[in-house]
Protein backbone atom coordinates (compact mmCIF):
# COMPACT_ATOMS: atom_id res chain seq x y z
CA UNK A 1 5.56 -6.63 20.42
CA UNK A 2 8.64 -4.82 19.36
CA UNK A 3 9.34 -7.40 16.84
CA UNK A 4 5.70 -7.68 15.09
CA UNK A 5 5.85 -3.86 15.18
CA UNK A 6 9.67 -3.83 13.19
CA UNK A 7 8.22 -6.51 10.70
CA UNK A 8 5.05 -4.40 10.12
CA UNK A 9 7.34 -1.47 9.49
CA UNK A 10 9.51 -3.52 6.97
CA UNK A 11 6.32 -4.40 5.00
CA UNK A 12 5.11 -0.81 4.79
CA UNK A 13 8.11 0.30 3.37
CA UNK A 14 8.66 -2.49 1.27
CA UNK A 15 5.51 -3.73 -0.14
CA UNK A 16 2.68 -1.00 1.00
CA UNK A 17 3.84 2.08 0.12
CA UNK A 18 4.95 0.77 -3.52
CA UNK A 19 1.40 -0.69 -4.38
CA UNK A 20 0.17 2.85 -5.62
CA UNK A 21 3.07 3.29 -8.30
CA UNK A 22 2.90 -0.73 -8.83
CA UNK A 23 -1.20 -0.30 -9.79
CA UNK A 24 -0.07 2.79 -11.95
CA UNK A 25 2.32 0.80 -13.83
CA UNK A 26 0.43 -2.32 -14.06
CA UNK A 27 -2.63 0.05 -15.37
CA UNK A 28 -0.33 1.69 -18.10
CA UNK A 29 0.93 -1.95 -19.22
CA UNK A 30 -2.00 -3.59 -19.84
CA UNK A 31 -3.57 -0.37 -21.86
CA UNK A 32 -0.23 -0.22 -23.79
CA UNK A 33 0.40 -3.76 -24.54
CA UNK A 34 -3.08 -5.24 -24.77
CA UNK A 35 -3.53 -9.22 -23.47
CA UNK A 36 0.00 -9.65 -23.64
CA UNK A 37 0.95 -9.76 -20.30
CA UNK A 38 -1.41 -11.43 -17.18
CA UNK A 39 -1.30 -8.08 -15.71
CA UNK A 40 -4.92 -9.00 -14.15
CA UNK A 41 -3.57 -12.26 -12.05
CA UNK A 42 -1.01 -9.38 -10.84
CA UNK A 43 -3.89 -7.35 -9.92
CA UNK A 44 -5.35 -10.33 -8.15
CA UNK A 45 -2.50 -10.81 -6.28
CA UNK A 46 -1.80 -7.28 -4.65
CA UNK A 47 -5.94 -7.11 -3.84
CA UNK A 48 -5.09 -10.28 -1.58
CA UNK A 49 -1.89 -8.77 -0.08
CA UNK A 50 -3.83 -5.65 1.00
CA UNK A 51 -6.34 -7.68 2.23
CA UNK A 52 -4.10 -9.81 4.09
CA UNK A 53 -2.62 -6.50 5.59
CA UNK A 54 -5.61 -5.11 6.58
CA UNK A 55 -6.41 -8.23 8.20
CA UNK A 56 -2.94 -8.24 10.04
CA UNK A 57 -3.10 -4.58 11.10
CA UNK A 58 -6.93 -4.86 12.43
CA UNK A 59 -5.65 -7.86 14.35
CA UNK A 60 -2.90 -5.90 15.89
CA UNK A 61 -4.95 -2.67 16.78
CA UNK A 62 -7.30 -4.88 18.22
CA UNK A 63 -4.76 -6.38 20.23
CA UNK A 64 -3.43 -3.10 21.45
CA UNK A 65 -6.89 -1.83 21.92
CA UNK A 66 -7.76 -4.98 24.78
CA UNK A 67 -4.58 -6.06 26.09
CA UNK A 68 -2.19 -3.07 25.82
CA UNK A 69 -1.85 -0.47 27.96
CA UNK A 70 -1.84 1.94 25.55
CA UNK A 71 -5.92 1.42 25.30
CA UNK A 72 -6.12 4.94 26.97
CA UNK A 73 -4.40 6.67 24.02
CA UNK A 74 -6.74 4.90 21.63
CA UNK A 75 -9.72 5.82 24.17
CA UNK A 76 -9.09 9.13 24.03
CA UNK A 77 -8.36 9.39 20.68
CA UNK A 78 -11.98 7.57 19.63
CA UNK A 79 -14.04 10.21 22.08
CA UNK A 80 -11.81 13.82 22.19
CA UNK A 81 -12.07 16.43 20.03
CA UNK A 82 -11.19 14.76 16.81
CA UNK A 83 -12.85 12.37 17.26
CA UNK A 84 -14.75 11.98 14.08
CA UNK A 85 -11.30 12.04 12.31
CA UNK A 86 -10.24 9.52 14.15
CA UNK A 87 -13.19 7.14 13.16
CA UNK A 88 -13.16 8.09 9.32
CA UNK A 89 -9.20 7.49 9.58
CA UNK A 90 -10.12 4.11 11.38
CA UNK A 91 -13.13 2.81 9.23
CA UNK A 92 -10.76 3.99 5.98
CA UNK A 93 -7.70 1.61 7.38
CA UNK A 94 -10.09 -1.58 8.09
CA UNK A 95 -13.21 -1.65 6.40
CA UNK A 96 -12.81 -0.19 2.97
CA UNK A 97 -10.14 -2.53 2.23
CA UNK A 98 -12.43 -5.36 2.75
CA UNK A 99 -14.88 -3.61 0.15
CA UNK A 100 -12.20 -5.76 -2.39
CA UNK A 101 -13.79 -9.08 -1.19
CA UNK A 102 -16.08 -8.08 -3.80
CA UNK A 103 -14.13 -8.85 -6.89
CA UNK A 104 -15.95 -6.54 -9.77
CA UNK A 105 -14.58 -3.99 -7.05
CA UNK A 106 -11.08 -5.67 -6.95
CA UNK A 107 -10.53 -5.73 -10.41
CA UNK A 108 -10.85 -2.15 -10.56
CA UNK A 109 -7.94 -0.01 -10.82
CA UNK A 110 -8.57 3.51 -9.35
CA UNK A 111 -10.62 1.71 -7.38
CA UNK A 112 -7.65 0.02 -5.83
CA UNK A 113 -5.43 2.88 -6.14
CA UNK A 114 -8.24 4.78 -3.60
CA UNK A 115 -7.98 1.69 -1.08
CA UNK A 116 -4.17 1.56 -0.91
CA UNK A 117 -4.39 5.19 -0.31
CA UNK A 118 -7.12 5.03 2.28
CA UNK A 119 -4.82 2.50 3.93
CA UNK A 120 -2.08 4.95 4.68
CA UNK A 121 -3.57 8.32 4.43
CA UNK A 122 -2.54 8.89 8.17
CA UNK A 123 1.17 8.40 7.19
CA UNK A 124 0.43 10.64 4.04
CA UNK A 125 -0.39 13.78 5.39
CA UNK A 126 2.20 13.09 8.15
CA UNK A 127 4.46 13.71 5.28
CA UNK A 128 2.64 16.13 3.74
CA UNK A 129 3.22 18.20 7.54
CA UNK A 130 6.49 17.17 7.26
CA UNK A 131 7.61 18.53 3.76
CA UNK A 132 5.91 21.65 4.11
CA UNK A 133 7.21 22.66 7.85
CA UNK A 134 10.50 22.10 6.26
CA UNK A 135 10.10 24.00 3.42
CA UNK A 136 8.86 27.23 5.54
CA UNK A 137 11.53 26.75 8.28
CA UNK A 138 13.42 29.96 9.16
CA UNK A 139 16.59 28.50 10.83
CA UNK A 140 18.00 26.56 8.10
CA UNK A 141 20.99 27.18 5.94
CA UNK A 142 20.67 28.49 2.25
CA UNK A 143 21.04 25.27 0.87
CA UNK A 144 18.48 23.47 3.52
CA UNK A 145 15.74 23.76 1.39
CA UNK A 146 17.34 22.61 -2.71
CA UNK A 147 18.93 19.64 -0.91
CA UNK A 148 16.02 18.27 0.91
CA UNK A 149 13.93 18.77 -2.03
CA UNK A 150 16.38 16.59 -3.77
CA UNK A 151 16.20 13.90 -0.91
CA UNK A 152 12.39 13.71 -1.57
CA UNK A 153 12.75 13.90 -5.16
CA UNK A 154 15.47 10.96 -4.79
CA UNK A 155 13.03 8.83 -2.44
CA UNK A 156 10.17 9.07 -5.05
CA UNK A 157 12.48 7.61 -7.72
CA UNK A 158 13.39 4.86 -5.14
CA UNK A 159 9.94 4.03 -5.02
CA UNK A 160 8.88 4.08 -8.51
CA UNK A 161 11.78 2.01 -9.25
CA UNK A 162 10.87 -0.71 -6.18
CA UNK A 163 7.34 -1.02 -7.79
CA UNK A 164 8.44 -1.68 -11.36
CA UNK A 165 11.03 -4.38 -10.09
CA UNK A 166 7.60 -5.40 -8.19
CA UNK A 167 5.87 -5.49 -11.30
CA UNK A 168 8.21 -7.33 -13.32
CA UNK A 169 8.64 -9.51 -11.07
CA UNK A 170 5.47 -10.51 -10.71
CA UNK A 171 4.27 -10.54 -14.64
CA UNK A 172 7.48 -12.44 -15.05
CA UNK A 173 6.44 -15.27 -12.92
CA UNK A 174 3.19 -15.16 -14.04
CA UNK A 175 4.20 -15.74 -18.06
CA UNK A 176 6.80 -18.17 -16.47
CA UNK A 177 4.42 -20.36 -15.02
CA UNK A 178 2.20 -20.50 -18.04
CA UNK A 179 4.78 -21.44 -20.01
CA UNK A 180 5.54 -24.27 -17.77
CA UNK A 181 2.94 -25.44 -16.34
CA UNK A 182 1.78 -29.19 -17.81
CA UNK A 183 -0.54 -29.17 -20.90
CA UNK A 184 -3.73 -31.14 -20.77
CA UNK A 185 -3.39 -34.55 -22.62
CA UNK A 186 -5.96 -35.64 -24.93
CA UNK A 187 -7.08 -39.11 -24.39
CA UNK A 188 -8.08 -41.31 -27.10
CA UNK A 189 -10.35 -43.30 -25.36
C-alpha cells in the first residue's frame, strides 16, 4: 500500500496540481492564437486524466474504507462533528469529476478549472493553514517570514513553468501527429 500511496503522491505533484495553470494557459492560447493550435484535443486529454484519477483515487478510498483498518478514521470522520464537511469534501473529490463524462461540460474551461480544484480543495486550504500560521508565527527570526515568502513565491513559478512544458508538450504532439499522420488516397475507381 505504501507503494500505490508514493505513486499517487508522484502524480499529484506532477500532473494534478499543474492542471489548473495548464487549463489557464491552454485557455489564453487558443483566445490569442485562434484555430492554430489543437488546444481542444489537449483539453480532451486532461478531462480523461482527471477522470482517470478520480477513478483511481475512489478505487483506493474504497479500498481503505472495506479492507483497511483505518475504516474507523473514515467512520468517524463521515458521522462526527464535521461531518457534513466531510461529505461535501467527499462528493467534491468523486462525483463532480465524473460530471465531465458529459462532454458540452468537458469542453468547458472554468468549468474544468472548478473540477480540478474541487479535486484537491482539501490539500488547498491545508496550505492555505499552512502559509498563514507561518506568516503570524511569533518565534521566528527576522528574516523567517521574506524568505519563506520567497520559497512560495519560487514554488508557484515551478509550477507555472511544469504546466507550460505540459502544454507544449502536448500541443506539440498534437500538430506533430497531424502532420504525420497518412493522408487519405483518392481512388479512381
Amino acid at each position: 500500500m505504501n507503494t500505490y500511496d508514493s505513486i499517487l503522491r508522484i502524480i499529484d505533484v506532477n500532473l494534478i496540481y499543474c492542471l489548473i495553470p495548464a487549463l489557464l494557459i491552454l485557455f489564453f492560447i487558443e483566445k490569442i492564437f485562434k484555430n492554430r493550435f489543437p488546444t481542444r484535443k489537449v483539453l480532451n486529454v486532461i478531462r480523461y486524466i482527471i477522470i482517470s484519477y478520480s477513478i483511481i483515487t475512489l478505487t483506493h478510498f474504497l479500498f481503505l474504507a472495506f479492507f483497511s483498518n483505518e475504516n474507523t478514521a473514515i467512520m468517524n470522520r463521515s458521522n462526527g462533528p464535521y461531518a457534513i464537511f466531510y461529505w461535501i469534501l467527499f462528493i467534491t473529490t468523486t462525483a463532480l469529476p465524473f460530471s465531465l463524462f458529459i462532454k458540452k461540460l468537458g469542453t468547458k474551461y472554468w468549468y474544468m478549472i472548478l473540477v480540478v480544484f474541487s479535486l484537491k480543495i482539501g490539500a488547498f486550504y491545508e496550505y492555505f493553514v499552512i502559509l498563514t500560521t507561518s506568516f503570524h508565527r511569533d518565534y521566528g527570526t527576522e528574516n523567517y517570514n521574506e524568505n519563506f515568502l520567497n520559497t512560495v513565491l519560487i514554488g508557484i513559478s515551478l509550477l507555472f513553468l511544469q504546466s507550460l512544458i505540459f502544454v507544449i508538450i502536448g500541443l506539440y504532439s498534437f500538430s506533430f501527429y497531424n502532420r504525420i499522420k497518412p493522408q487519405k488516397v483518392k481512388s479512381f475507381l
